[in-house]
Protein backbone atom coordinates (compact mmCIF):
# COMPACT_ATOMS: atom_id res chain seq x y z
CA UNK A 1 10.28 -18.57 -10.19
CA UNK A 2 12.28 -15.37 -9.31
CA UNK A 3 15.66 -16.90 -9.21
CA UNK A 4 17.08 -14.60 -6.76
CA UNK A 5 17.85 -14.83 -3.00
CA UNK A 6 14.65 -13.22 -2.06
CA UNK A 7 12.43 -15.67 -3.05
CA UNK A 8 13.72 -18.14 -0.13
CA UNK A 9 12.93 -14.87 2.09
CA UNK A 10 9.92 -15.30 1.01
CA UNK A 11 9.32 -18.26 1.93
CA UNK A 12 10.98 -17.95 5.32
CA UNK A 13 8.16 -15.01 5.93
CA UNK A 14 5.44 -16.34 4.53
CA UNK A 15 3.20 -18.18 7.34
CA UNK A 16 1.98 -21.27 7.50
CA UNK A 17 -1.41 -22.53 5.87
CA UNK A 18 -0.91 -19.57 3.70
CA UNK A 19 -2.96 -21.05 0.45
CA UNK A 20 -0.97 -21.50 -3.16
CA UNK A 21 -2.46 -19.03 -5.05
CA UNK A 22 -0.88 -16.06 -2.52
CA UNK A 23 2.29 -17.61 -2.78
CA UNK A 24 2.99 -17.56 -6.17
CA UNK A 25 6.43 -16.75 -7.65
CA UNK A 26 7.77 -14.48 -10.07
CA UNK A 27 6.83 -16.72 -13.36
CA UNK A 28 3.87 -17.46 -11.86
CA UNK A 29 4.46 -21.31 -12.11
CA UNK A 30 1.95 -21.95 -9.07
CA UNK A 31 -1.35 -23.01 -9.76
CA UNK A 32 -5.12 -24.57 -7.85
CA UNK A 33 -6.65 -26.75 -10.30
CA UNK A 34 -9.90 -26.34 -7.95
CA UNK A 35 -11.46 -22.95 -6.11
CA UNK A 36 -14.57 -22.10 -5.34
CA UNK A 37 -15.17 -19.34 -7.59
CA UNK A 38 -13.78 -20.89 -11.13
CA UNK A 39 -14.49 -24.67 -12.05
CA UNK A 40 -11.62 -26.84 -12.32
CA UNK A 41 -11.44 -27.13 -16.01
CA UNK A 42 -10.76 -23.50 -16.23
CA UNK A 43 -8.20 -23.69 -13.95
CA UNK A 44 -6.84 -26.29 -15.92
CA UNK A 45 -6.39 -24.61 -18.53
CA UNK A 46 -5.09 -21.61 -17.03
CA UNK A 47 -2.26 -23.40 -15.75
CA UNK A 48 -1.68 -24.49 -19.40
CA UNK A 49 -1.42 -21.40 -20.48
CA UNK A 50 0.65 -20.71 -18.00
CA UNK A 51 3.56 -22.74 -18.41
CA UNK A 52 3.48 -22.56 -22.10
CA UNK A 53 4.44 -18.65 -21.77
CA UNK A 54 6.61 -19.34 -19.50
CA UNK A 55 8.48 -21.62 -21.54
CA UNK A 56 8.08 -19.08 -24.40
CA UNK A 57 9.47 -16.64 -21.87
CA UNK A 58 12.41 -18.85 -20.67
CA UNK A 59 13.69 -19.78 -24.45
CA UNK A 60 13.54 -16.17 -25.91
CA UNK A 61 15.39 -14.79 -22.81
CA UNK A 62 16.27 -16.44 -18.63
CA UNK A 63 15.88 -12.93 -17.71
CA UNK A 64 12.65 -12.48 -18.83
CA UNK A 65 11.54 -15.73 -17.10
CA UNK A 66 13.52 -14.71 -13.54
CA UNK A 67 12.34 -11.07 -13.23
CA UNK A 68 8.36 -11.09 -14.70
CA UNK A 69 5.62 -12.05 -12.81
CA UNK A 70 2.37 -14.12 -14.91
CA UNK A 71 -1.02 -14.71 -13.42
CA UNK A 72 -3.77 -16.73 -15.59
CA UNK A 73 -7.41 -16.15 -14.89
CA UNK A 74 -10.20 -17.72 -17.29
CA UNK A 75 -7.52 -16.94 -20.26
CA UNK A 76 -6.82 -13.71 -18.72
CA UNK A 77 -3.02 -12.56 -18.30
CA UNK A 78 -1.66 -10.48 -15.70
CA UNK A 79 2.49 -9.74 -16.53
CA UNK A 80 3.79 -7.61 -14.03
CA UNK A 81 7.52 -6.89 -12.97
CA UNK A 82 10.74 -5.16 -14.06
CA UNK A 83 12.93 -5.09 -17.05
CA UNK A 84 15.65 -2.70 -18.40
CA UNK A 85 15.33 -3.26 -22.12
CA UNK A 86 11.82 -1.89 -23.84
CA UNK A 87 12.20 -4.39 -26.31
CA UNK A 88 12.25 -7.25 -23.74
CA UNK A 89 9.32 -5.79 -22.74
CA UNK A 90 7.64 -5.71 -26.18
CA UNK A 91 8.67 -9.36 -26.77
CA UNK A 92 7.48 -10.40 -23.45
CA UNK A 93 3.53 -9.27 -24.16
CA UNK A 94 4.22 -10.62 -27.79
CA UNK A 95 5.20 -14.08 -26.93
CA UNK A 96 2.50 -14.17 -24.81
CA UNK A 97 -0.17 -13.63 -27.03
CA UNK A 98 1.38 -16.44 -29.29
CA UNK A 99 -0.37 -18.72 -26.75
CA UNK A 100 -3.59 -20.23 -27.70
CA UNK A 101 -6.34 -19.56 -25.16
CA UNK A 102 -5.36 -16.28 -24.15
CA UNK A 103 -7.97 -13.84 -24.36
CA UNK A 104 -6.28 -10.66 -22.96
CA UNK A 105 -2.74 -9.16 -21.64
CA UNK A 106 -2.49 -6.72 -19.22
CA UNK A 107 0.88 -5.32 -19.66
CA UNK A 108 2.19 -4.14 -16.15
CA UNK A 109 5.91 -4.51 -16.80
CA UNK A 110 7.83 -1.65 -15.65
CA UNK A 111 11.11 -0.24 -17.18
CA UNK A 112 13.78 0.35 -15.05
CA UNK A 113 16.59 -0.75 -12.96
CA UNK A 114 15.55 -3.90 -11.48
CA UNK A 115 15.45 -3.71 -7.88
CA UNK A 116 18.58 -4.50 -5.48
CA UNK A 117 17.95 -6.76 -2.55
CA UNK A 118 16.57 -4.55 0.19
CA UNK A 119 13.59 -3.54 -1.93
CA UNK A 120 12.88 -7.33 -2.86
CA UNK A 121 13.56 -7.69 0.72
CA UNK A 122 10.94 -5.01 1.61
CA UNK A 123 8.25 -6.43 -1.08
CA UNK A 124 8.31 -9.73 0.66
CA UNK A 125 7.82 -8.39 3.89
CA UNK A 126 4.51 -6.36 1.88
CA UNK A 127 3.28 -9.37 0.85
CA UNK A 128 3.78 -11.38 4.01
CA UNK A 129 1.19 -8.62 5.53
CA UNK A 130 -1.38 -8.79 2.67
CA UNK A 131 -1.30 -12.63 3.42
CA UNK A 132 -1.39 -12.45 6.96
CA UNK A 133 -4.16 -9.78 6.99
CA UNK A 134 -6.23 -12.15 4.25
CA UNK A 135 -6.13 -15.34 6.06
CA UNK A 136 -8.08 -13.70 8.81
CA UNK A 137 -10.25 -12.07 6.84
CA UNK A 138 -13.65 -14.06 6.78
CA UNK A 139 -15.42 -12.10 4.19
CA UNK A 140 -12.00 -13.16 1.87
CA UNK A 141 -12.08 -15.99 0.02
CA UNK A 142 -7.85 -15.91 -0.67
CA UNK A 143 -8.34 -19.23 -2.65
CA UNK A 144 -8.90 -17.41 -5.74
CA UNK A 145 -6.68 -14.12 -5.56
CA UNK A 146 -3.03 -13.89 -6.72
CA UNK A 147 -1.33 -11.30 -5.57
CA UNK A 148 2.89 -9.51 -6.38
CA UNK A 149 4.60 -6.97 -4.91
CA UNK A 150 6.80 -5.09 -7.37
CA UNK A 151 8.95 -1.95 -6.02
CA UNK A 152 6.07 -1.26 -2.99
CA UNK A 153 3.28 -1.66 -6.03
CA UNK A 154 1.13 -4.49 -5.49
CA UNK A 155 -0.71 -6.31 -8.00
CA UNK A 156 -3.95 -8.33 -7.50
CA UNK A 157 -6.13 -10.82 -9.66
CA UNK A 158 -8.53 -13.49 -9.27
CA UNK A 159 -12.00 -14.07 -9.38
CA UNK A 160 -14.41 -12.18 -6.46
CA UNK A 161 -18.22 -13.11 -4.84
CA UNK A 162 -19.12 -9.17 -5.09
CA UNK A 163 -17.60 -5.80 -5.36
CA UNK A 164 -17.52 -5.36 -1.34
CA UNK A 165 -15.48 -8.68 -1.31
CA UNK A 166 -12.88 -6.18 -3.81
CA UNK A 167 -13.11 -3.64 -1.52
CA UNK A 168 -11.83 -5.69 1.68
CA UNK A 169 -9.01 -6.81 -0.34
CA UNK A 170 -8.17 -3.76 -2.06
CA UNK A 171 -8.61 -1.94 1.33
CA UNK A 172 -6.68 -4.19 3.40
CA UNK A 173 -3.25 -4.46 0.86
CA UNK A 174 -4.17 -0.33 0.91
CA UNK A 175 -3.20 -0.36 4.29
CA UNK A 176 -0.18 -2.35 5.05
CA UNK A 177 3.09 0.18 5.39
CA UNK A 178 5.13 0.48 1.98
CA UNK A 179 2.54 -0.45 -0.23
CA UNK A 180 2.53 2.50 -3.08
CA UNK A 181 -0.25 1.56 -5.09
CA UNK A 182 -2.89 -1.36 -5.90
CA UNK A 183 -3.51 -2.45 -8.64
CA UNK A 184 -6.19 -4.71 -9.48
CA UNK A 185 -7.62 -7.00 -12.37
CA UNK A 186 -10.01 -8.56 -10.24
CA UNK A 187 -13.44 -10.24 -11.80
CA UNK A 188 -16.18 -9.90 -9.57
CA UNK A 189 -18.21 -13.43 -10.30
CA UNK A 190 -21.52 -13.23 -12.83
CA UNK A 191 -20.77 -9.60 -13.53
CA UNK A 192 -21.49 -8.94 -16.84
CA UNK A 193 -19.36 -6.20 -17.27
CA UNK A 194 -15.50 -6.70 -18.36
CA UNK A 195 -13.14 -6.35 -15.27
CA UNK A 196 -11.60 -2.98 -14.87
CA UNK A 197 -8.31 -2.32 -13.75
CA UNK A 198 -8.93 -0.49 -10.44
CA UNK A 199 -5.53 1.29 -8.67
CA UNK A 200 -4.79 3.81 -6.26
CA UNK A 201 -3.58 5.95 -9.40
CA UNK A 202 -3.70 5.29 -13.01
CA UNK A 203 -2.82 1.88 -13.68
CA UNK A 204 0.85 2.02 -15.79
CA UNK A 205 -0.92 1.29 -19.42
CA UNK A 206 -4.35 -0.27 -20.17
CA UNK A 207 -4.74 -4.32 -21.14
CA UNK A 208 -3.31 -4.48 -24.58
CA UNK A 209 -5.95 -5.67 -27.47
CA UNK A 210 -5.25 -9.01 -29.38
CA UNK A 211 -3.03 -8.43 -32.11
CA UNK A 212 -5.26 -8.18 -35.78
CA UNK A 213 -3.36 -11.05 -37.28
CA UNK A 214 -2.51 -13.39 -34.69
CA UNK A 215 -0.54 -15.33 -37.19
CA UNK A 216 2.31 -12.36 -37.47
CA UNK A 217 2.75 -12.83 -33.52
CA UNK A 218 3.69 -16.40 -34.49
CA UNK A 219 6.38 -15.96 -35.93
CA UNK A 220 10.05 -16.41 -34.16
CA UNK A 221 10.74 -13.56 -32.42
CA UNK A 222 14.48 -11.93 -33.03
């Protein structure tokens, strides 16, 4: 949870029936144990893995827990937000691969100055459109797509029916006023192939590999 006045703005702007997985915070701490594209055991467990990195997350450092965003899908983990210090950053992607289950990290953490209020402000208001614009969608199914809205870069995952089901939703956050880039780690259901990071421009840096010895990543952290 973003622990920050903007996340009761976003609340306040969100509208109603708007389904958990679109709402989730900055830690990510939402969860459906049930969709229609994942079983619930899977989601389960992604909502295991979930809260043990963010408990990682909030011991090593509460900054690292308020300002980072986690999404979990089928053991895959989405870390998006802001931090100052490139070693927070490091740590963050480390500790999370300390997790058992977890089969890949995208690292999407940008370094920076965090944000001041009107751009979480402005974000919110983003996101509130993407929802909005969803909900209506028929073709959408928003039960299984997370989405953030970092400094007018918005990030999606979940689990898809078919690539044209991508498109709407890639097209439609595309569209709403602000929004610099998307970037995607979307699964389109029974493909075969590995999901692709899809953006507007490069994504930031590629999903980093598993560590060779998974053991050394055990280890406390300094």
């Amino acid at each position: 949870m973003r622990l920050l006045p903007a996340l009761a703005l976003v609340s306040i702007f969100a509208l109603p029936g708007c389904v958990a997985p679109l709402v989730m915070g900055a830690a990510g701490t939402g969860a459906v144990v049930a969709s229609q594209e994942r079983g619930a055991g899977t989601a389960v467990d992604d909502q295991v893995i979930r809260t043990k990195i963010n408990k990682l997350w909030l011991d090593y450092d509460s900054e690292m827990y308020s300002h980072l965003w986690l999404s979990v899908q089928e053991g895959r983990v989405l870390v998006a937000g802001k931090l100052e210090n490139p070693e927070k950053r490091l740590a963050a992607v480390r500790l999370a691969w300390q997790v058992d289950g977890v089969k890949e990290v995208a690292n999407e953490i940008q370094l920076g100055e965090r944000p001041g209020f009107g751009t979480y402000l402005k974000d919110s208001w983003i996101l509130t459109q993407i929802r909005s614009s969803l909900t209506f969608e028929p073709e959408v199914s928003s039960m299984n797509i997370s989405l953030e809205c970092v400094d007018g870069i918005v990030y999606v995952m979940g689990v898809v029916r078919d690539q044209q089901e991508l498109k709407d939703i890639i097209s439609i956050a595309r569209g709403i006023d602000g929004v610099k880039r998307v970037v995607s780690f979307v699964r389109v259901k029974d493909s075969s192939a590995k999901p692709a990071a899809t953006t507007q421009q490069a994504p930031i840096e590629q999903p980093i590999a598993p560590p060779t010895n998974r053991g050394v990543e055990r280890t406390p952290l300094p």
